[in-house]
N, C-alpha and C. Protein backbone atom coordinates (compact mmCIF):
# COMPACT_ATOMS: atom_id res chain seq x y z
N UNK A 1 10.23 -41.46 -38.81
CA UNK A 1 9.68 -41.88 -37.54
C UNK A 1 8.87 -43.14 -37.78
N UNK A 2 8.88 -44.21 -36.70
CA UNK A 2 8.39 -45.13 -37.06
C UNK A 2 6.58 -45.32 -36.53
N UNK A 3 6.32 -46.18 -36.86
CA UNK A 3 4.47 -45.99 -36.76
C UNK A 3 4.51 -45.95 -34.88
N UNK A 4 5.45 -46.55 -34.31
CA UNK A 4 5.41 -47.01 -32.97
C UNK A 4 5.86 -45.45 -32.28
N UNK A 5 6.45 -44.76 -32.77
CA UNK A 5 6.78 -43.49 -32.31
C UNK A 5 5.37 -42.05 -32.60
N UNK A 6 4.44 -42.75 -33.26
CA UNK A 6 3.65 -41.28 -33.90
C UNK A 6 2.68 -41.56 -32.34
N UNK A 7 2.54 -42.46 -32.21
CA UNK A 7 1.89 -42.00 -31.04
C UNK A 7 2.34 -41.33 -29.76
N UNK A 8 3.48 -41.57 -29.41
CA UNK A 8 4.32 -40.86 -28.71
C UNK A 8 4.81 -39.52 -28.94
N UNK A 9 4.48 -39.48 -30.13
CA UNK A 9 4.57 -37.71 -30.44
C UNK A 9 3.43 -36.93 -30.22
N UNK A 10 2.50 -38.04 -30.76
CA UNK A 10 0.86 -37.22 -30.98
C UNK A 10 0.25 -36.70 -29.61
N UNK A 11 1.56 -37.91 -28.64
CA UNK A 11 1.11 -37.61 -27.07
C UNK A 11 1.84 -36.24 -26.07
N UNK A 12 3.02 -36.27 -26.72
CA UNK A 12 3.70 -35.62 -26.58
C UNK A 12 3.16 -33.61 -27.03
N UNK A 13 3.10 -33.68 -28.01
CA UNK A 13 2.50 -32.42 -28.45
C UNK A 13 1.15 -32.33 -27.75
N UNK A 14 -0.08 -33.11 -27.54
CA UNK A 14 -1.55 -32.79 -27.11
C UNK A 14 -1.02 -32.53 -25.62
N UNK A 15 -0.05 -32.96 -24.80
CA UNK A 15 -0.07 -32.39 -23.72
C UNK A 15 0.79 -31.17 -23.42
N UNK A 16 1.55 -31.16 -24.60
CA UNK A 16 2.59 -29.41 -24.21
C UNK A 16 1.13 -28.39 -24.68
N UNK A 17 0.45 -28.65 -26.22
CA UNK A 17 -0.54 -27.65 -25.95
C UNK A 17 -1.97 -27.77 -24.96
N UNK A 18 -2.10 -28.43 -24.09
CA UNK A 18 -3.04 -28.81 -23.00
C UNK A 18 -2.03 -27.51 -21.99
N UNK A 19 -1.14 -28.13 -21.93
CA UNK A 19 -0.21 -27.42 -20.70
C UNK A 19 -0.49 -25.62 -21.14
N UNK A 20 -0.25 -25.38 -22.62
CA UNK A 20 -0.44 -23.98 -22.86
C UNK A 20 -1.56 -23.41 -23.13
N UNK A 21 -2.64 -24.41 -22.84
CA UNK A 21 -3.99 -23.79 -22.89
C UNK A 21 -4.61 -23.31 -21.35
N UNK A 22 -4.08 -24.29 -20.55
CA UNK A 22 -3.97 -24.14 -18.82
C UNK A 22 -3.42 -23.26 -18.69
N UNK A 23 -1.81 -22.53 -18.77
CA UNK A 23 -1.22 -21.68 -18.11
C UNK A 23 -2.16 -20.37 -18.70
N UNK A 24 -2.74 -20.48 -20.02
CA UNK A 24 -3.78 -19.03 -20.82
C UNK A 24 -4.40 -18.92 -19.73
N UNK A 25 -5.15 -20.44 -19.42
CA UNK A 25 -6.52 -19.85 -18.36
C UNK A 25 -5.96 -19.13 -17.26
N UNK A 26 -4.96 -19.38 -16.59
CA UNK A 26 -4.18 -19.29 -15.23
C UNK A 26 -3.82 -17.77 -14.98
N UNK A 27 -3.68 -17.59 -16.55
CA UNK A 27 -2.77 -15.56 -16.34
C UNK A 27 -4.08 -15.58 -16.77
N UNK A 28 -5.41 -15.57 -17.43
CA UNK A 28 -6.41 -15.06 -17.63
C UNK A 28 -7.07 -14.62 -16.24
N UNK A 29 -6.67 -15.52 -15.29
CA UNK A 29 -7.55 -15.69 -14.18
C UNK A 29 -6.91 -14.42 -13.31
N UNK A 30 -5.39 -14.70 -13.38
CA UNK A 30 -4.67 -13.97 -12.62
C UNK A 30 -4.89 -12.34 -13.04
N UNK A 31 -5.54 -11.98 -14.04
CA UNK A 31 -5.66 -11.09 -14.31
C UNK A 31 -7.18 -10.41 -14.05
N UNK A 32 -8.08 -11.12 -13.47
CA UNK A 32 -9.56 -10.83 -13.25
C UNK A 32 -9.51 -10.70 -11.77
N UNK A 33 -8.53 -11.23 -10.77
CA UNK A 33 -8.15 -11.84 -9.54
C UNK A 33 -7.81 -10.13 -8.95
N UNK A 34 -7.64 -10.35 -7.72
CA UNK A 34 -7.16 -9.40 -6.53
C UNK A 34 -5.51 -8.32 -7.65
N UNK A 35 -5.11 -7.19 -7.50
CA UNK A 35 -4.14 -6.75 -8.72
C UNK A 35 -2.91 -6.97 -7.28
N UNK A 36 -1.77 -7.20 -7.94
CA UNK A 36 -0.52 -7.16 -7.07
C UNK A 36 -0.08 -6.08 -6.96
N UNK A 37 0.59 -5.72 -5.66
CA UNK A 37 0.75 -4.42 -4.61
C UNK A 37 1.69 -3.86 -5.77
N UNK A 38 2.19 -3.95 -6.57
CA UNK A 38 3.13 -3.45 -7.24
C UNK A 38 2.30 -2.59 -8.30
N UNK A 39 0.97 -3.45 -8.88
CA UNK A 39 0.61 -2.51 -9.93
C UNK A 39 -0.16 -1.67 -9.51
N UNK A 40 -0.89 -2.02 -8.78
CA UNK A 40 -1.74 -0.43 -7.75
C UNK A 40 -0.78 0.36 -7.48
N UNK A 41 0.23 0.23 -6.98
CA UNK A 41 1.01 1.31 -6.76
C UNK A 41 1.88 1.49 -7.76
N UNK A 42 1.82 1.62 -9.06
CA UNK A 42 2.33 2.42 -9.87
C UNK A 42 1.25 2.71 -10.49
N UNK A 43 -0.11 2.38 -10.74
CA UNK A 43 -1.11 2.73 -11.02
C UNK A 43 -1.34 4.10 -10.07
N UNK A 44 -1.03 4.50 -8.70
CA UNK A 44 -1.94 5.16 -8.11
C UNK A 44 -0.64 6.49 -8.25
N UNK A 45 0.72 6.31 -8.34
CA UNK A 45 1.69 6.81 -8.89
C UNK A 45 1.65 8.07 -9.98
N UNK A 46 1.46 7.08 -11.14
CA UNK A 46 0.86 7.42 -12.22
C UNK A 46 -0.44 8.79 -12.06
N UNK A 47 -1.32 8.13 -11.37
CA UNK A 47 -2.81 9.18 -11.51
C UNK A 47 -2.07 10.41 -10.53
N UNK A 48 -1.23 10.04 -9.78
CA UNK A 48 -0.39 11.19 -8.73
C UNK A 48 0.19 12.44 -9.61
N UNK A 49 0.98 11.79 -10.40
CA UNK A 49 1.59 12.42 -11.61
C UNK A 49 0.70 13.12 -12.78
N UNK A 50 0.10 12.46 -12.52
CA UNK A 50 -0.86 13.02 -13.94
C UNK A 50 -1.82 14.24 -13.36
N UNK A 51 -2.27 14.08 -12.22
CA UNK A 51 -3.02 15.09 -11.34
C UNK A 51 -1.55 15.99 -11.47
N UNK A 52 -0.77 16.05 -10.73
CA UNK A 52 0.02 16.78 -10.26
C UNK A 52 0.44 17.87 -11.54
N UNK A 53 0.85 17.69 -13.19
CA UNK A 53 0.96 18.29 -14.36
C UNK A 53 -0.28 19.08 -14.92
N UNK A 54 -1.01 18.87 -13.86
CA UNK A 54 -2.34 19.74 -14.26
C UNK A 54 -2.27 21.09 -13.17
N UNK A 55 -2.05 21.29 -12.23
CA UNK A 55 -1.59 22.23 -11.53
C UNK A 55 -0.57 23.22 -11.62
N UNK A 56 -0.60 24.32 -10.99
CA UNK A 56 0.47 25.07 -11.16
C UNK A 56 2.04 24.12 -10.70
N UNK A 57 3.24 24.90 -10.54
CA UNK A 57 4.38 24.47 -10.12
C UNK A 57 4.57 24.60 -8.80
N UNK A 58 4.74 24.01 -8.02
CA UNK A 58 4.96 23.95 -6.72
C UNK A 58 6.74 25.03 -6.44
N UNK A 59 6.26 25.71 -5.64
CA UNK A 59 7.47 27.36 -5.84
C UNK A 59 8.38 26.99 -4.21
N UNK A 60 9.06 27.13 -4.39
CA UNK A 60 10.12 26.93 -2.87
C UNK A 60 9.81 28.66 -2.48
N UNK A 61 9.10 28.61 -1.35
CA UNK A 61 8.58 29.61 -0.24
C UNK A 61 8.75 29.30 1.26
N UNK A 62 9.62 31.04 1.73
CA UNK A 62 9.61 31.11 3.29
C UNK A 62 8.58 30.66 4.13
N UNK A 63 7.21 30.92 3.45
CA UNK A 63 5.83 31.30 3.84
C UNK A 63 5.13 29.73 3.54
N UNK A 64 5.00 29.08 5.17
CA UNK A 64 4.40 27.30 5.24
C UNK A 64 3.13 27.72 4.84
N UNK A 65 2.46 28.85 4.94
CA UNK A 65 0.87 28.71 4.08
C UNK A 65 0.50 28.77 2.72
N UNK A 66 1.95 29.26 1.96
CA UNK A 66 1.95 28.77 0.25
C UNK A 66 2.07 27.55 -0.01
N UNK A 67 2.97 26.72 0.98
CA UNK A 67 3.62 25.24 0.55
C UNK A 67 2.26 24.13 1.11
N UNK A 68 1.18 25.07 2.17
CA UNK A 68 0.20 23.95 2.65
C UNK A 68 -1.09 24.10 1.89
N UNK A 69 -0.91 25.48 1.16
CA UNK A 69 -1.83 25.72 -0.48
C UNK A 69 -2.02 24.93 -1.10
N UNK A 70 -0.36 24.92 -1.61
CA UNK A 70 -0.38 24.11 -2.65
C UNK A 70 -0.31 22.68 -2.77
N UNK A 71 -0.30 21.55 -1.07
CA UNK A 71 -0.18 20.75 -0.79
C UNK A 71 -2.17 20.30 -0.81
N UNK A 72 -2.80 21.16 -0.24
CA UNK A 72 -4.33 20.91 -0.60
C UNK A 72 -5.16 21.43 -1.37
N UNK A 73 -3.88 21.85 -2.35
CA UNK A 73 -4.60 21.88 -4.03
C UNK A 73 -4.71 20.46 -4.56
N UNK A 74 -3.52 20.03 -4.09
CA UNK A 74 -3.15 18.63 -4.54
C UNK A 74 -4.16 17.64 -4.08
N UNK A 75 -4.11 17.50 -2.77
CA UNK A 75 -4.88 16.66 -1.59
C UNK A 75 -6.58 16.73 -2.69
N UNK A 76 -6.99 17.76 -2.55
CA UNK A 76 -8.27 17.84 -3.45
C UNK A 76 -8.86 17.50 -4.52
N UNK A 77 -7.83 17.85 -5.55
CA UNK A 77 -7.57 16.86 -7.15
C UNK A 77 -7.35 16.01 -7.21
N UNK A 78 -6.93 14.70 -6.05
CA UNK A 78 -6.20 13.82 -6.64
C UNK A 78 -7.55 13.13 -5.69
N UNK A 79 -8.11 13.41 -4.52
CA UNK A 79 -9.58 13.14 -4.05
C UNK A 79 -10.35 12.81 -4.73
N UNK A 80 -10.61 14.05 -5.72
CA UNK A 80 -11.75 14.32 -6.79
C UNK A 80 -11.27 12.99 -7.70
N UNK A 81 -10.23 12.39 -8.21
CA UNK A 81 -9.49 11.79 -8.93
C UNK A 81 -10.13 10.44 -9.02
N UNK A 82 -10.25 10.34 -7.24
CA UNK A 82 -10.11 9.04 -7.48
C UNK A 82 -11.40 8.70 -6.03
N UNK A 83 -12.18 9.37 -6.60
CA UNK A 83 -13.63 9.83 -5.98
C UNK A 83 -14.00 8.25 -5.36
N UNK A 84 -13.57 7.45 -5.52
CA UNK A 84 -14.14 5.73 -5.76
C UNK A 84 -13.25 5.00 -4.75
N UNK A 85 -12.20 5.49 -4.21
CA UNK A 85 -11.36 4.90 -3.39
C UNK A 85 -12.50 4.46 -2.24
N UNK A 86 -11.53 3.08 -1.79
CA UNK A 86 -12.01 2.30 -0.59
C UNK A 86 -10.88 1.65 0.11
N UNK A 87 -11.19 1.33 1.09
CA UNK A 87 -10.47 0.31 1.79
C UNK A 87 -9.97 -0.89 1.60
N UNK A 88 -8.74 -1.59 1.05
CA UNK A 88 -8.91 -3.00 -0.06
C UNK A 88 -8.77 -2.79 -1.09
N UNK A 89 -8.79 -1.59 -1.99
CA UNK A 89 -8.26 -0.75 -3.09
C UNK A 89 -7.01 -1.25 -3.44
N UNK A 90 -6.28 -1.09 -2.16
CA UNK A 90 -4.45 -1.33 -2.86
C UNK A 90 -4.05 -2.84 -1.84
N UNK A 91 -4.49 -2.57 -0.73
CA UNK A 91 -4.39 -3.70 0.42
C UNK A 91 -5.36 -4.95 0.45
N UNK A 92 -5.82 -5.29 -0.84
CA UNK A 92 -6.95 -6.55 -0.86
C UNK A 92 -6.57 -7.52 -0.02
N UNK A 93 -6.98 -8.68 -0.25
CA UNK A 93 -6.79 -9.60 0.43
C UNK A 93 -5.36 -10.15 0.23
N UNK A 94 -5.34 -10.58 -0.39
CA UNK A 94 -4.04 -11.38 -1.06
C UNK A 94 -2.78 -10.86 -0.35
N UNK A 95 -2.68 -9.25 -0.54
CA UNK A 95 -1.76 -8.30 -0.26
C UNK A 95 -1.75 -8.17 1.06
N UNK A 96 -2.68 -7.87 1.76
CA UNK A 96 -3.13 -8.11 3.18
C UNK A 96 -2.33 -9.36 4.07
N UNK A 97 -2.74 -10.53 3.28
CA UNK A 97 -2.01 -11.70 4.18
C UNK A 97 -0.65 -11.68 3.53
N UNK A 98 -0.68 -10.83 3.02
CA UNK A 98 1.21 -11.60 2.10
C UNK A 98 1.97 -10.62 3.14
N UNK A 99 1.44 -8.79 3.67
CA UNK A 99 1.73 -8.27 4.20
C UNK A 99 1.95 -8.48 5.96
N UNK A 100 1.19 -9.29 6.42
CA UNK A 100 0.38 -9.69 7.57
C UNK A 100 2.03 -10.51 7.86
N UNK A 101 1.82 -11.77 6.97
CA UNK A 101 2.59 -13.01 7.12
C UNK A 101 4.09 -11.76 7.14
N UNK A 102 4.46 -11.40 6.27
CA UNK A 102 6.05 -10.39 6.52
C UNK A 102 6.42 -9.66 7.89
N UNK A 103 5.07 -8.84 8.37
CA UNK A 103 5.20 -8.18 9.78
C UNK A 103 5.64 -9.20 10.35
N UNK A 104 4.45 -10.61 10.71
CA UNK A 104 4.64 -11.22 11.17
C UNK A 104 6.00 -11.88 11.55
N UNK A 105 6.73 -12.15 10.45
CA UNK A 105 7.76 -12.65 10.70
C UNK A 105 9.01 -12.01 11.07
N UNK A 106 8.70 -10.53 10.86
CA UNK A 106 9.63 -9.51 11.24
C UNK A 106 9.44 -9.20 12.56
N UNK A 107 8.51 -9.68 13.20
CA UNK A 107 8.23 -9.70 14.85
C UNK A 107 8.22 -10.94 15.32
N UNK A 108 8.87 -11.96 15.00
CA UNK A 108 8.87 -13.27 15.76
C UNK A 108 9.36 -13.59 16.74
N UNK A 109 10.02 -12.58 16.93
CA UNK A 109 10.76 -12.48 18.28
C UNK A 109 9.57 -12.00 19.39
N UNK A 110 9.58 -12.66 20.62
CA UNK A 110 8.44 -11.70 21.09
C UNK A 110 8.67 -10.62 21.68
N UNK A 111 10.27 -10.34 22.71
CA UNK A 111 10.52 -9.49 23.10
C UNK A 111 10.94 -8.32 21.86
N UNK A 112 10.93 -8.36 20.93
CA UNK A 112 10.67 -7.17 19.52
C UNK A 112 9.75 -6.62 19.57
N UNK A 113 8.64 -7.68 19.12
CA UNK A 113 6.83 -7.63 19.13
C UNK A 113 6.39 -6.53 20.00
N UNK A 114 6.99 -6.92 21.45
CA UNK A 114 6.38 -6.18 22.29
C UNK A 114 6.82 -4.70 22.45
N UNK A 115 8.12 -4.27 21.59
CA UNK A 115 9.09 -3.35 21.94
C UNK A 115 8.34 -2.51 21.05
N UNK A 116 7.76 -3.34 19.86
CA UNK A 116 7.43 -2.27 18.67
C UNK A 116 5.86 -2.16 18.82
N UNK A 117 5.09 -3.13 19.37
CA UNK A 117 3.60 -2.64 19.56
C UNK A 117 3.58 -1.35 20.87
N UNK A 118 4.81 -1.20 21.89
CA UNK A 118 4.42 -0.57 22.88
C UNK A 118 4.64 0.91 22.28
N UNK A 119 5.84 0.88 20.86
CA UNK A 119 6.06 2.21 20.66
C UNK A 119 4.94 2.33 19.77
N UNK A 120 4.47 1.82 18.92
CA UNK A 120 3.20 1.85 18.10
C UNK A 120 1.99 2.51 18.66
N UNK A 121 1.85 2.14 19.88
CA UNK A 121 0.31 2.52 20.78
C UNK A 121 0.87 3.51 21.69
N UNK A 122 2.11 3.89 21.77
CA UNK A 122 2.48 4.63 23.06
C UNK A 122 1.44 5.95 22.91
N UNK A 123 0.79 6.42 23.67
CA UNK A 123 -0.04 7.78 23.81
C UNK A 123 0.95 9.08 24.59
N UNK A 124 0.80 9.90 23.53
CA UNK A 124 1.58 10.94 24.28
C UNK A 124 0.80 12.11 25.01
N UNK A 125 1.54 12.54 26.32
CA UNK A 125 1.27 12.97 27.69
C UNK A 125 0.75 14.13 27.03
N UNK A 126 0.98 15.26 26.06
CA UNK A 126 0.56 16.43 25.75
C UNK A 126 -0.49 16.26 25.08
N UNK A 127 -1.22 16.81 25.55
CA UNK A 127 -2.65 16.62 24.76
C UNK A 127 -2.56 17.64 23.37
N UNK A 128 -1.94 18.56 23.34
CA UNK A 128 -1.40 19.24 21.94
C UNK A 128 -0.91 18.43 21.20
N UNK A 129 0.00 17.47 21.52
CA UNK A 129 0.49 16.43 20.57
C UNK A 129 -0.31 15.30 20.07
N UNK A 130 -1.56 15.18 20.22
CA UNK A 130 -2.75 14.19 20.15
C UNK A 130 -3.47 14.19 19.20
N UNK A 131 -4.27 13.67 18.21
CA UNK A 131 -4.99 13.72 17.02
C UNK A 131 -5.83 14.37 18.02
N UNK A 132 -7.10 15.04 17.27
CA UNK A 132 -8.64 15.40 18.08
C UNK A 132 -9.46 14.31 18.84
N UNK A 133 -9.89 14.32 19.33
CA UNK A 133 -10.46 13.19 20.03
C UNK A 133 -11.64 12.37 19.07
N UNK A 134 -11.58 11.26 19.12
CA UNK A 134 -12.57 10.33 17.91
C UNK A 134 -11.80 10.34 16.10
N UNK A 135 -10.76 11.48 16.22
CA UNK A 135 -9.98 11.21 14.69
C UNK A 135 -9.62 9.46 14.62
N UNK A 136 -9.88 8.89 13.49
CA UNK A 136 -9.62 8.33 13.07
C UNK A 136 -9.53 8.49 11.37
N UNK A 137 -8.33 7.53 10.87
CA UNK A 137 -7.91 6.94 9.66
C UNK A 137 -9.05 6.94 8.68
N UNK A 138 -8.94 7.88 7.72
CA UNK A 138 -9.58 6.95 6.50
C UNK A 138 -9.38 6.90 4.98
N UNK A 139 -9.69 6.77 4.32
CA UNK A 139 -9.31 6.39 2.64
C UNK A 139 -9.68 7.55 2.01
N UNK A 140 -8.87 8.21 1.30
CA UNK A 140 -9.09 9.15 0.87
C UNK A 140 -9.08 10.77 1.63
N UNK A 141 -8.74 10.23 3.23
CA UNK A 141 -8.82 11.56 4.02
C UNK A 141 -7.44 11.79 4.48
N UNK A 142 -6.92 12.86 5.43
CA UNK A 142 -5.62 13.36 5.83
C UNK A 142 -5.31 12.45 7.06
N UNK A 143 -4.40 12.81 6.87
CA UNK A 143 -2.95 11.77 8.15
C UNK A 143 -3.11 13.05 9.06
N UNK A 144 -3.76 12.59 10.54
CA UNK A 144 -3.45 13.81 11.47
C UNK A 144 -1.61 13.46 11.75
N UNK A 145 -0.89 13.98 11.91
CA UNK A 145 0.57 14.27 11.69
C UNK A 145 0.84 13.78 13.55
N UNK A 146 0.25 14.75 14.42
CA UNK A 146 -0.35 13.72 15.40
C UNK A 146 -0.69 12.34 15.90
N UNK A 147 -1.19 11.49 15.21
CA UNK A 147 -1.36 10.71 15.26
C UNK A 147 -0.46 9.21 14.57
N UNK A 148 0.93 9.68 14.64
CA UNK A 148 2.30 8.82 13.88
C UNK A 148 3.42 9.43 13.95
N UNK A 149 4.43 8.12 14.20
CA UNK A 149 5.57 8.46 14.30
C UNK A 149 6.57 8.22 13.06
N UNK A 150 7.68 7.87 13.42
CA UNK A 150 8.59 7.15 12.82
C UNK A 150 7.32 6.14 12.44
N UNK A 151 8.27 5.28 11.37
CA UNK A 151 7.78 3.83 10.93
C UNK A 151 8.83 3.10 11.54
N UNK A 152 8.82 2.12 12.50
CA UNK A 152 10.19 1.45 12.94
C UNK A 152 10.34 0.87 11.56
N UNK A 153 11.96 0.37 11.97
CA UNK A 153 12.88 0.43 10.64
C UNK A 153 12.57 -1.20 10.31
N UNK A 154 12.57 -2.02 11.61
CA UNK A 154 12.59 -3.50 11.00
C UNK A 154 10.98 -3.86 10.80
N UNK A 155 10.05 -2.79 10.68
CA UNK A 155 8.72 -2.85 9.73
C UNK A 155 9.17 -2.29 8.18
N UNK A 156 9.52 -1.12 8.16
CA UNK A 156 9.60 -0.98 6.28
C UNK A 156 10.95 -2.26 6.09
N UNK A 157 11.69 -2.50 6.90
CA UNK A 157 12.47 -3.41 6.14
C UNK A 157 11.98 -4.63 5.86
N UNK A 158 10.59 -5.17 6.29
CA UNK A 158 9.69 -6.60 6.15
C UNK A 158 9.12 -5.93 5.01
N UNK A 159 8.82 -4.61 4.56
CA UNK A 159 7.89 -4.31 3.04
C UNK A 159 8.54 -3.91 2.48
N UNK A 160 7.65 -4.45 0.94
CA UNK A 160 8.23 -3.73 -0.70
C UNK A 160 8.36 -2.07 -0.43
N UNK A 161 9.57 -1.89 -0.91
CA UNK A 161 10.04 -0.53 -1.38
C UNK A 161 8.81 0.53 -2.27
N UNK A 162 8.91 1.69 -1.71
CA UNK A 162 7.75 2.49 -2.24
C UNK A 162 8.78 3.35 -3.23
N UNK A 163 7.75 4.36 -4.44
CA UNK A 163 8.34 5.15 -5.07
C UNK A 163 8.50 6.44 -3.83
N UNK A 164 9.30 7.75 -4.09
CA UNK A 164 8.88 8.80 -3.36
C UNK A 164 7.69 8.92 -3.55
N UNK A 165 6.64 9.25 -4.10
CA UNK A 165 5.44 9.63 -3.48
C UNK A 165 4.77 9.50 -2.42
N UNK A 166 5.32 7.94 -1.88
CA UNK A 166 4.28 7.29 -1.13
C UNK A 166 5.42 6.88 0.32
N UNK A 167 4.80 6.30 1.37
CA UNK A 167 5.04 6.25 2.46
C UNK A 167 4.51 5.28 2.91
N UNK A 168 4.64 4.37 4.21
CA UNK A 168 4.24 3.68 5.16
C UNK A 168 4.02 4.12 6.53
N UNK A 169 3.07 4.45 6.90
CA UNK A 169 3.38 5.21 8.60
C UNK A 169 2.51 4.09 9.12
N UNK A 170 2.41 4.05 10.11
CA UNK A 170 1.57 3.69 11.56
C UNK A 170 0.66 4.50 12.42
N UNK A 171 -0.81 4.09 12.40
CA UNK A 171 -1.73 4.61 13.52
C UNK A 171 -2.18 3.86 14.59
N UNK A 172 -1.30 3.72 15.34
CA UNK A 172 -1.71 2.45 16.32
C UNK A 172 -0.95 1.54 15.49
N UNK A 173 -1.97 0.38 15.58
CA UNK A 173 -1.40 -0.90 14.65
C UNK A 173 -1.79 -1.12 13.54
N UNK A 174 -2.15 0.07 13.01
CA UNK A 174 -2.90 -0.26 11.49
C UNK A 174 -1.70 0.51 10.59
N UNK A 175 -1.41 -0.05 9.01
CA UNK A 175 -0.98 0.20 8.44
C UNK A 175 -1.58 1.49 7.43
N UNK A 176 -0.99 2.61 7.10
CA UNK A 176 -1.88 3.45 6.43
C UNK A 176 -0.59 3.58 5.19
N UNK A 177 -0.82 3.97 3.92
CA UNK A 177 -0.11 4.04 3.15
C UNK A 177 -0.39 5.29 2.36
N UNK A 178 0.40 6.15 2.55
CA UNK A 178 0.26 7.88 2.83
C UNK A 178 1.33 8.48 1.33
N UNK A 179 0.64 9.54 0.48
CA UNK A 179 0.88 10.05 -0.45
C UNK A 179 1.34 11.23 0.41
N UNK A 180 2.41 11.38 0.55
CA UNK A 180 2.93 12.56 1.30
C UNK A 180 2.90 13.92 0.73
N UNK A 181 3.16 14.37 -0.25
CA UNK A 181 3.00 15.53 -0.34
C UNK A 181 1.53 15.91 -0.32
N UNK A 182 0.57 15.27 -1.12
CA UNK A 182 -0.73 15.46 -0.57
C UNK A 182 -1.37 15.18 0.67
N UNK A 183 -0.18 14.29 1.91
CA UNK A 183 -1.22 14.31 3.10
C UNK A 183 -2.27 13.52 2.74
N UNK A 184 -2.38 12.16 1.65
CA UNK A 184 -3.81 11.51 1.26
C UNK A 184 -3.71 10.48 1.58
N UNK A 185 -4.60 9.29 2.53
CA UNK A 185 -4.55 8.27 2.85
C UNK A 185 -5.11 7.56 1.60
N UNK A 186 -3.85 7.00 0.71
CA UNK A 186 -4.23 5.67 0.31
C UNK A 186 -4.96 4.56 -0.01
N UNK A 187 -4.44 3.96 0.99
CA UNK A 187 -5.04 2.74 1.98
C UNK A 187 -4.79 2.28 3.06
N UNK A 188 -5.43 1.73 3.84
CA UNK A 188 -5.41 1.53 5.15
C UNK A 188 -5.18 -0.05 5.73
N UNK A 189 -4.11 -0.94 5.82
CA UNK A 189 -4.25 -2.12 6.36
C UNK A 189 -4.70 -2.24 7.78
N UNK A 190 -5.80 -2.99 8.23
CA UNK A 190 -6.25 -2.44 10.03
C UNK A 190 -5.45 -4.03 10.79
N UNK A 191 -4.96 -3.56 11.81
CA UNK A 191 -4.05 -4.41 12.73
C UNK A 191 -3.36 -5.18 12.01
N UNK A 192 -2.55 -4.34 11.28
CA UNK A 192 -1.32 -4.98 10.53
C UNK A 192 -0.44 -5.42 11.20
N UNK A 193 0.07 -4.87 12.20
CA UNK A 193 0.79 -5.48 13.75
C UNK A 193 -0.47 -6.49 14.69
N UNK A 194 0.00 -6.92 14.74
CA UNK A 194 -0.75 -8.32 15.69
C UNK A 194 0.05 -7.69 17.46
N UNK A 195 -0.74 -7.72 17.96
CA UNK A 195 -0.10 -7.43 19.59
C UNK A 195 0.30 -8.40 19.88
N UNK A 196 -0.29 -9.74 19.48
CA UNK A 196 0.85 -11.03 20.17
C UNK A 196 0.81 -12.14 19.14
């Protein structure tokens, strides 16, 4: 190499390792930062599973008050588990608008928008069919069964795929993200549907 080339190397190398000292900081950062919807939820998966091998075996019974036993044996341990849950837990920010922006665009239509906020909020005429009056949503508490329907289809088709454990329902317009066999709210995205 000639003397006229060492500097062009010397320049060459100080900026590929500049470049690989930046991308360190970048996943360093990314790793202190808000966690992506993917690893909370195999994180919360995981503690599902791991609660769940500590319990007896869940037994196929005629009798719905063995199967709702053993559903808030579960609901309880996995509570106790994760005693620390909040709101923003799995739905931070990041996840929130990345989620927000997908509805969003899965309702851009407005005559959709309006088709799916009216079934979203629709209130039903039987007051038996009604959560209790003042129930509301919260982290770490039960899904009144009452209070949700279906998930319309072109909402889970705007979100990431869940394992079985977990679920997407609707309370109104808030997103709740529901451990079904335990009946355990998650987390809660609030006016994940935009009315207009």
């Amino acid at each position: 190499m000639t003397r006229a080339g060492r500097p062009a190397a010397v320049v060459i190398v100080a900026t590929m390792l500049a470049a690989t000292a930046v991308a360190g900081e970048a996943e360093e950062h990314d790793r202190s930062g808000p966690r992506p919807f993917k690893a909370s939820v195999e994180d919360y998966v995981q503690l599902h599973r791991k609660v769940r091998a500590t319990l007896p075996p869940l037994e196929v019974s005629p009798e719905p008050r063995t199967i709702l036993k053993a559903s808030e044996r579960l609901t309880a341990a996995i509570r106790d588990a994760r005693r620390g849950a909040r709101a923003g837990d799995v739905f931070n920010h990041v996840v929130a608008a990345t989620f927000h922006a997908r509805i969003n665009y899965a309702l851009r239509d407005p005559d959709r928008r309006k088709r799916i906020v009216e079934r979203l909020t629709e209130v039903e005429d039987d007051e038996d069919e009604r959560p209790p009056a003042g129930w509301r949503p919260t982290v770490n508490g039960t899904l009144d069964w009452f209070s949700t329907g279906a998930t319309p289809h072109v909402l889970l088709e705007a979100l990431p795929e869940l394992p079985d454990e977990l679920q997407y329902r609707f309370v109104g317009l808030d997103l709740i993200l529901l451990d079904v066999d335990a009946n355990l709210i998650v987390d809660i995205l609030p006016a994940a549907v935009s009315a207009r």
